[in-house]
PDB file of N, CA and C in Angstrom:
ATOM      1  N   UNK A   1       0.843  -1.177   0.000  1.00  0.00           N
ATOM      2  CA  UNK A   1       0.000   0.000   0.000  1.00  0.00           C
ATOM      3  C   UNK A   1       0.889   1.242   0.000  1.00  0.00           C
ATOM      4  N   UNK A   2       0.655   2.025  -0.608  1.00  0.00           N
ATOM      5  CA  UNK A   2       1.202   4.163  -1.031  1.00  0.00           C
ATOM      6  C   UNK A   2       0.491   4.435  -0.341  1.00  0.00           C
ATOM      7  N   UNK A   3       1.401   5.144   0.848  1.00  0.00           N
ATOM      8  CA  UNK A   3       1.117   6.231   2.215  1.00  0.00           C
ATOM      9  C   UNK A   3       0.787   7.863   1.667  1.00  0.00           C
ATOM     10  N   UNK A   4       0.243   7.946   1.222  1.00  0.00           N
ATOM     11  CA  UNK A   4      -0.069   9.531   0.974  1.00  0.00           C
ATOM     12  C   UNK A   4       0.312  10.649   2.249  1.00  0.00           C
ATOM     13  N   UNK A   5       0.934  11.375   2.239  1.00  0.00           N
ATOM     14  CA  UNK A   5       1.763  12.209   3.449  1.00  0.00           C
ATOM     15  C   UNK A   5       1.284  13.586   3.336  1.00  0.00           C
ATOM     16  N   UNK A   6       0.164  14.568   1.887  1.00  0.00           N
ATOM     17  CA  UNK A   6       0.031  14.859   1.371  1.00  0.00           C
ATOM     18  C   UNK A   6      -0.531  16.048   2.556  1.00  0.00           C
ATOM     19  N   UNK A   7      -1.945  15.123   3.269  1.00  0.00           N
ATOM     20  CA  UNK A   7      -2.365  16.441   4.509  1.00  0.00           C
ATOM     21  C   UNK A   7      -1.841  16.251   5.668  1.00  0.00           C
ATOM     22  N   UNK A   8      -0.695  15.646   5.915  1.00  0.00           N
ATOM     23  CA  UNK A   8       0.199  15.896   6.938  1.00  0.00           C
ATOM     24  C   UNK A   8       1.499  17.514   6.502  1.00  0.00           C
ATOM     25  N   UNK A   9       1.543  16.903   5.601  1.00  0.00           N
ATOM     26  CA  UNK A   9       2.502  18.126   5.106  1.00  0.00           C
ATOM     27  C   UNK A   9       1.770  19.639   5.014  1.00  0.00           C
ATOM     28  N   UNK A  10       0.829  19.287   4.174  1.00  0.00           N
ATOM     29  CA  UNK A  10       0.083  20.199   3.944  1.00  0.00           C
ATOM     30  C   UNK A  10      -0.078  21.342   5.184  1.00  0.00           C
ATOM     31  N   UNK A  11      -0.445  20.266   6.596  1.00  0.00           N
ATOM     32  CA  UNK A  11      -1.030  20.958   7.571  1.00  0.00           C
ATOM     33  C   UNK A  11       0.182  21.472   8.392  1.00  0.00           C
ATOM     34  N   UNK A  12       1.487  20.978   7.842  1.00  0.00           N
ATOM     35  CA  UNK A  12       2.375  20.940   8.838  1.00  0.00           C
ATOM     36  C   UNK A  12       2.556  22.812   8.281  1.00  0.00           C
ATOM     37  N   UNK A  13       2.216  23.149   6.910  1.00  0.00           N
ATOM     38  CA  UNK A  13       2.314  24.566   6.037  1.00  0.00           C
ATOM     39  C   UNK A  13       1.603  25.274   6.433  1.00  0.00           C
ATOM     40  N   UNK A  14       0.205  24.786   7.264  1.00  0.00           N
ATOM     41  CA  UNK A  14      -0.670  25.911   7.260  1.00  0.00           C
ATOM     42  C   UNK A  14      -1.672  25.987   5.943  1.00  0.00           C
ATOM     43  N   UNK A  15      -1.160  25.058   5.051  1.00  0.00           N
ATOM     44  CA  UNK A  15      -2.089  25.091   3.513  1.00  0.00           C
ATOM     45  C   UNK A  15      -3.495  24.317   3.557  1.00  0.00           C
ATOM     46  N   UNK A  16      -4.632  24.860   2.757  1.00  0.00           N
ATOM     47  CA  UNK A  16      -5.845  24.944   2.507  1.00  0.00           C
ATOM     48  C   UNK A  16      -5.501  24.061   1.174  1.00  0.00           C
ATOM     49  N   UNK A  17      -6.264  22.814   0.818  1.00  0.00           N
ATOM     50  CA  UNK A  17      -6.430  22.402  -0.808  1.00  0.00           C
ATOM     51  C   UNK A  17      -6.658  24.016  -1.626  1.00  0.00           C
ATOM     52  N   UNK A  18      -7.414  24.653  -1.263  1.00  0.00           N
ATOM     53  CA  UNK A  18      -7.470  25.940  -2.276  1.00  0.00           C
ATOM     54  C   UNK A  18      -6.702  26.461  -2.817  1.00  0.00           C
ATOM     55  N   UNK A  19      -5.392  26.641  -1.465  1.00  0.00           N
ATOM     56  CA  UNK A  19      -4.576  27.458  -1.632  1.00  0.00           C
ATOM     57  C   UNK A  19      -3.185  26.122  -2.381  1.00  0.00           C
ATOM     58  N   UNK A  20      -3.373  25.210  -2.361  1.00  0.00           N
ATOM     59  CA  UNK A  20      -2.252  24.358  -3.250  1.00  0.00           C
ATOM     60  C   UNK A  20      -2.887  24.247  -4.878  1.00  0.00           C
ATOM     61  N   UNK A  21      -4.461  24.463  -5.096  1.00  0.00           N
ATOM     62  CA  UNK A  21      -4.935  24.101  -6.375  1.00  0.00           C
ATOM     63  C   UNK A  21      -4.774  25.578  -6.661  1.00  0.00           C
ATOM     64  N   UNK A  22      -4.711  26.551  -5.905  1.00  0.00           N
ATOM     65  CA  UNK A  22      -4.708  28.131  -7.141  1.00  0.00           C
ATOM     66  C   UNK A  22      -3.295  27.988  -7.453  1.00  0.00           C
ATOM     67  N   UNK A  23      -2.605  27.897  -6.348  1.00  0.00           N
ATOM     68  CA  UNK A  23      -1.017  28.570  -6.462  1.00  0.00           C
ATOM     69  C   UNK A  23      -0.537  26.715  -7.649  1.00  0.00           C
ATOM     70  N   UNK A  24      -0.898  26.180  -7.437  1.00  0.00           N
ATOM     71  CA  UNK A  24      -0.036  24.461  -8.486  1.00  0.00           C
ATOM     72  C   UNK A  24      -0.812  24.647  -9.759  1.00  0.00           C
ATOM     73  N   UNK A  25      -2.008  25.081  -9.832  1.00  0.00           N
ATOM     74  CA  UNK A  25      -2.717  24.636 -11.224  1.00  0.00           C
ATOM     75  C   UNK A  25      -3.356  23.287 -11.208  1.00  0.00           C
ATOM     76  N   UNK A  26      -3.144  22.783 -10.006  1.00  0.00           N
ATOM     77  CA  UNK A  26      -3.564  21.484  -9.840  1.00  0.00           C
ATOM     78  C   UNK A  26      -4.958  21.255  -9.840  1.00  0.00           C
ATOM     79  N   UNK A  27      -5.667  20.256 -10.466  1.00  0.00           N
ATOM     80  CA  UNK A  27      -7.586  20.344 -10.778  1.00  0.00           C
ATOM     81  C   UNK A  27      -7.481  20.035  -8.786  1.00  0.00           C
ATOM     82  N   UNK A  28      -8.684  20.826  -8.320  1.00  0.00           N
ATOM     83  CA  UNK A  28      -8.971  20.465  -6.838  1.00  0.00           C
ATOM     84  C   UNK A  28      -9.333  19.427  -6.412  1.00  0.00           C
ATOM     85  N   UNK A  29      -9.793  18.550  -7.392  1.00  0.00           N
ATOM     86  CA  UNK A  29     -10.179  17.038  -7.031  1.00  0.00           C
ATOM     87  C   UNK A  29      -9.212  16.015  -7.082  1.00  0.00           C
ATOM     88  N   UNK A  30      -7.660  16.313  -7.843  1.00  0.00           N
ATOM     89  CA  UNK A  30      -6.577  15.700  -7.759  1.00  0.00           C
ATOM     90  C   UNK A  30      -6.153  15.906  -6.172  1.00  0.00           C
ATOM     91  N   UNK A  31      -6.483  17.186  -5.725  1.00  0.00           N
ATOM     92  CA  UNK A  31      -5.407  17.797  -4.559  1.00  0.00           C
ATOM     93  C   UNK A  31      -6.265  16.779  -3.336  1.00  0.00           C
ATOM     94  N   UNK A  32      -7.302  16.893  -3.522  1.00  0.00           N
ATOM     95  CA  UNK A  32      -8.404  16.623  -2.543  1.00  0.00           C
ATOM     96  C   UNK A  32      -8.581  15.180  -2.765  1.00  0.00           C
ATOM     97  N   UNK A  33      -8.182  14.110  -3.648  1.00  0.00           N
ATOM     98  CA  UNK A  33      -7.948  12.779  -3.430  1.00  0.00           C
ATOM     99  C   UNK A  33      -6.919  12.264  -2.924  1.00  0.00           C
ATOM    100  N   UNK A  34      -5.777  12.934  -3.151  1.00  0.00           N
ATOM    101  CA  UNK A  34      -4.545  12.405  -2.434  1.00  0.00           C
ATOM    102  C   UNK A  34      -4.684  13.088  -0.948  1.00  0.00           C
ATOM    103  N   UNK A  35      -4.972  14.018  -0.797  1.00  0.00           N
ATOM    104  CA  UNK A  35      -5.422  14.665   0.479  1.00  0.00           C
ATOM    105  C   UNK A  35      -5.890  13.718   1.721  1.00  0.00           C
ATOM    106  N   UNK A  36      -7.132  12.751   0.829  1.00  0.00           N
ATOM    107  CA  UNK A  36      -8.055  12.235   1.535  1.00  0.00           C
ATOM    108  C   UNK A  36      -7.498  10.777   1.240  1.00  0.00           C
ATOM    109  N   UNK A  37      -6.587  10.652   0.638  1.00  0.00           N
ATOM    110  CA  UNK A  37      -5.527   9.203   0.118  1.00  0.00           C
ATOM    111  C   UNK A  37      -6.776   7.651  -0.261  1.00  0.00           C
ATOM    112  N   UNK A  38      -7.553   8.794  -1.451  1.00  0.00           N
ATOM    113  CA  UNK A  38      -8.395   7.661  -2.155  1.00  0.00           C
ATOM    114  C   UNK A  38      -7.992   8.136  -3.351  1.00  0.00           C
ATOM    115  N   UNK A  39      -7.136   8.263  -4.236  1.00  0.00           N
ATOM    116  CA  UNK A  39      -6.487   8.529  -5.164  1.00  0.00           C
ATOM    117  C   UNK A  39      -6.177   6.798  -5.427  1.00  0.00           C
ATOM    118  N   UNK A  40      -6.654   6.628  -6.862  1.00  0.00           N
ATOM    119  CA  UNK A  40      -6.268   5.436  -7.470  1.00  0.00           C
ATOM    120  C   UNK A  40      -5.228   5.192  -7.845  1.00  0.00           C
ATOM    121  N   UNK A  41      -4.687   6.638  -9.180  1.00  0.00           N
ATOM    122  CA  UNK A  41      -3.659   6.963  -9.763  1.00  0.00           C
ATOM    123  C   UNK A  41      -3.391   8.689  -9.634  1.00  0.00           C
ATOM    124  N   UNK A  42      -2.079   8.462 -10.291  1.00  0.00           N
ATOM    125  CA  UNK A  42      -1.403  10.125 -10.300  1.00  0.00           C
ATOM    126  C   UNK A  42      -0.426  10.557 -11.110  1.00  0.00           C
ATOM    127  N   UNK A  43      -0.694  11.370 -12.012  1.00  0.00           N
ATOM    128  CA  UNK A  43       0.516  11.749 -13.177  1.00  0.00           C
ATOM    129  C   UNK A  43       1.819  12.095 -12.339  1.00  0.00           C
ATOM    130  N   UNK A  44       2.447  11.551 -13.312  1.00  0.00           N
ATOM    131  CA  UNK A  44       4.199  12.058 -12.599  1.00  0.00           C
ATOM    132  C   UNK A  44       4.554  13.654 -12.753  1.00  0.00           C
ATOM    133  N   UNK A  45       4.112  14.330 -13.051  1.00  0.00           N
ATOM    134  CA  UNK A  45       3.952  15.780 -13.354  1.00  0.00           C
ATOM    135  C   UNK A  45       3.365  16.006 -12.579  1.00  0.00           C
ATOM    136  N   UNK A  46       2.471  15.613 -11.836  1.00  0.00           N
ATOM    137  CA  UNK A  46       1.404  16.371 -10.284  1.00  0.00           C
ATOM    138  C   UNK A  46       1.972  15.863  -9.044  1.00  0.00           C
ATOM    139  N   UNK A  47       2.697  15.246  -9.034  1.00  0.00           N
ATOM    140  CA  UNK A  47       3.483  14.453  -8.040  1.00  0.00           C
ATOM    141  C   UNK A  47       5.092  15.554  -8.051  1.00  0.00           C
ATOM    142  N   UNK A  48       5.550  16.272  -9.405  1.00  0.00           N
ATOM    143  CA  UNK A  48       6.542  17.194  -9.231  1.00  0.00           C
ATOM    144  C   UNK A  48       6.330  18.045  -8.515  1.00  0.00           C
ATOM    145  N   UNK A  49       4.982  18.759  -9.268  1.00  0.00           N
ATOM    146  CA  UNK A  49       4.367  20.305  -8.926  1.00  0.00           C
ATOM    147  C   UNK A  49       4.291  20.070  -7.570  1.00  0.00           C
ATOM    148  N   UNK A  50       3.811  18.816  -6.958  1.00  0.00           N
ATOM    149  CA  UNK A  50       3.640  19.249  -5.590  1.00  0.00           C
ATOM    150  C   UNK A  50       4.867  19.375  -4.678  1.00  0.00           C
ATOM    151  N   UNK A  51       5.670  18.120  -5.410  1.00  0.00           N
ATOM    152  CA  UNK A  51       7.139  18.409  -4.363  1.00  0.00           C
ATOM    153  C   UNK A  51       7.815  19.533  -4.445  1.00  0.00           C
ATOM    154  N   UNK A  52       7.832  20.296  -5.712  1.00  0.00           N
ATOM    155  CA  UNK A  52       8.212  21.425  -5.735  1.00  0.00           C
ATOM    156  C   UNK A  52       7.751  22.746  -5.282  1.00  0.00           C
ATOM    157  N   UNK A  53       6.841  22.698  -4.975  1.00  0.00           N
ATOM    158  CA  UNK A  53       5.680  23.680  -4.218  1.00  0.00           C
ATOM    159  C   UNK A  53       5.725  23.675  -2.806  1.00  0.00           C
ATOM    160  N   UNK A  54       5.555  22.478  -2.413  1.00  0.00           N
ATOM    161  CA  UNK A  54       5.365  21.692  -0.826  1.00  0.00           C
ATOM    162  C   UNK A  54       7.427  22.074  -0.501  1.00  0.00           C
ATOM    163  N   UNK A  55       8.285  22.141  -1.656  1.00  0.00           N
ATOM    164  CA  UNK A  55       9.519  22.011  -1.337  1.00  0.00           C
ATOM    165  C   UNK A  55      10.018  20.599  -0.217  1.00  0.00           C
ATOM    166  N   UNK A  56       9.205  19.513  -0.732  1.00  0.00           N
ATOM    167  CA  UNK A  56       9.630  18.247  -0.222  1.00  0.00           C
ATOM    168  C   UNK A  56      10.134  16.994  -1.339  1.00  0.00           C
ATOM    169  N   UNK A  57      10.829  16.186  -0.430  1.00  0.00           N
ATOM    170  CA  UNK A  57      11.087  15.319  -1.770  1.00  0.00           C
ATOM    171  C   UNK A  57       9.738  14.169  -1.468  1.00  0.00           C
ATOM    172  N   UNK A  58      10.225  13.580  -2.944  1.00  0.00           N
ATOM    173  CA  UNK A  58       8.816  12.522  -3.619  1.00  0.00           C
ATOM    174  C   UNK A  58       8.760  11.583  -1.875  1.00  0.00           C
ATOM    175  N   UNK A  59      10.328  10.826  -1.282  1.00  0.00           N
ATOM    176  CA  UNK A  59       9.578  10.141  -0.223  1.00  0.00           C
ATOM    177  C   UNK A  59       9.055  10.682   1.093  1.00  0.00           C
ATOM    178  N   UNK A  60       9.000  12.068   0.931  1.00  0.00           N
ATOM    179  CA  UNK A  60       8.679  12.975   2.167  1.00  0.00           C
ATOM    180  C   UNK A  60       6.780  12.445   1.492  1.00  0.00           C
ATOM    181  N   UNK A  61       6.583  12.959   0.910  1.00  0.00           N
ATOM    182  CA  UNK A  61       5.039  12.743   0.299  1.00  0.00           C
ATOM    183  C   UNK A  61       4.599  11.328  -0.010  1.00  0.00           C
ATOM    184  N   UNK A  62       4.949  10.579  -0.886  1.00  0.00           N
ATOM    185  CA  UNK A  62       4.436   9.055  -0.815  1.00  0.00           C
ATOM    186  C   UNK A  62       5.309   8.173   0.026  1.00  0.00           C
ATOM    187  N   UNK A  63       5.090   6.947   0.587  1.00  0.00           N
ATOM    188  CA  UNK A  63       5.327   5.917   1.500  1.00  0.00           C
ATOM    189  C   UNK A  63       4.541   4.610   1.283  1.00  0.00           C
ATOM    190  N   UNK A  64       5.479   3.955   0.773  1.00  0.00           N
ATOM    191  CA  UNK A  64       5.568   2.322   0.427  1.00  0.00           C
ATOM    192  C   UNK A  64       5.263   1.368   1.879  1.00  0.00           C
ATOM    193  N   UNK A  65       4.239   1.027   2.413  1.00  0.00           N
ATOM    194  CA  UNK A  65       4.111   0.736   3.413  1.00  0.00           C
ATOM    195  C   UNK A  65       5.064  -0.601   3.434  1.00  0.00           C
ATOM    196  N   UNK A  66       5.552  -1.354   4.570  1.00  0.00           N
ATOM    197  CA  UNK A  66       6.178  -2.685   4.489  1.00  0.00           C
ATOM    198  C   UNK A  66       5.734  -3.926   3.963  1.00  0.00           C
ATOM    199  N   UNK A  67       4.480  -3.646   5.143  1.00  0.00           N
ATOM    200  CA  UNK A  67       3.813  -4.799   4.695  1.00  0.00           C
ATOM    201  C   UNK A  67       3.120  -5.539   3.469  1.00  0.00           C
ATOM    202  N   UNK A  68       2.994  -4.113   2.880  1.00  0.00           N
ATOM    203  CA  UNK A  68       2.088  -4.478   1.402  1.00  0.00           C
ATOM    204  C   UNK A  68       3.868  -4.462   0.458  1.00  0.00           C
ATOM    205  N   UNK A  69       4.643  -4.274   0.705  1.00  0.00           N
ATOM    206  CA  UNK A  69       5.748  -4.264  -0.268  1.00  0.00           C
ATOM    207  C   UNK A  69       6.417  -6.000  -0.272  1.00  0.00           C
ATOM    208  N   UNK A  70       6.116  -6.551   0.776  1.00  0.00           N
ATOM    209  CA  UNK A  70       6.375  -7.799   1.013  1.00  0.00           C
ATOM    210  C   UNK A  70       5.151  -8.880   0.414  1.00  0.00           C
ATOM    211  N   UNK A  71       3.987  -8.491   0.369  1.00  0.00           N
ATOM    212  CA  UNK A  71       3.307  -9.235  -0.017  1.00  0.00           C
ATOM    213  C   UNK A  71       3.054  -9.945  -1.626  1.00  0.00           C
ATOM    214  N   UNK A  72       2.869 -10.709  -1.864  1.00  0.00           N
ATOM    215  CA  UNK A  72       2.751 -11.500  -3.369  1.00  0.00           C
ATOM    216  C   UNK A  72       3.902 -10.812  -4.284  1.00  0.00           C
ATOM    217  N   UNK A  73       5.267 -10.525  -3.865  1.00  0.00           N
ATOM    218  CA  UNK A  73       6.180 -10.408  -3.986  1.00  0.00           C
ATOM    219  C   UNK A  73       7.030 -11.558  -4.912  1.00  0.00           C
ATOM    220  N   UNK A  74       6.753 -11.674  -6.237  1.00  0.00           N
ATOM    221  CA  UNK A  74       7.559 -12.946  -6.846  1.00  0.00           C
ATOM    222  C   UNK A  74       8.455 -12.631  -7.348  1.00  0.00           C
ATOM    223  N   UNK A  75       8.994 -11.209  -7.559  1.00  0.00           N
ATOM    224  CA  UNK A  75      10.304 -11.214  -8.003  1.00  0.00           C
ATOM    225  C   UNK A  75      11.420 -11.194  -7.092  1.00  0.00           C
ATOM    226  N   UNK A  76      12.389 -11.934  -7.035  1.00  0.00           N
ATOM    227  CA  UNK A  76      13.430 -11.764  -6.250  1.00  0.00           C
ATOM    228  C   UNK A  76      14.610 -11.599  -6.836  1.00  0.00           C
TER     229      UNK A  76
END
């Protein structure tokens, strides 16, 4: 499972989804799914804008949980 870190950070800024979808260009329902970490998928371009905005890197924002990284795992 992908840890979305998205309104931890967010809140750690003081930032409003409003204020990340005016200032990124980002559609508000992108900001507001990863927000709420029911986001299915995510362009690699909205995943920049935000690290670059947020000024965090990509693993400050997503997180590979363990347990799901171990699971049905057949490549070794």
């Amino acid at each position: 499972m992908i840890k979305c870190h998205l309104s931890r950070i967010m809140g750690e800024q003081k930032l409003k989804i409003a204020d990340v979808a005016r200032d990124t260009g980002i559609n508000r329902g992108t900001i507001t799914r990863l927000y709420q970490e029911t986001a299915v998928r995510v362009e690699f371009d909205v995943l920049e804008q935000l690290c670059v905005y947020l000024r965090c890197d990509i693993t400050e924002l997503l997180e590979l949980k363990a347990e799901a990284a171990n699971e049905g795992n057949t490549h070794k």
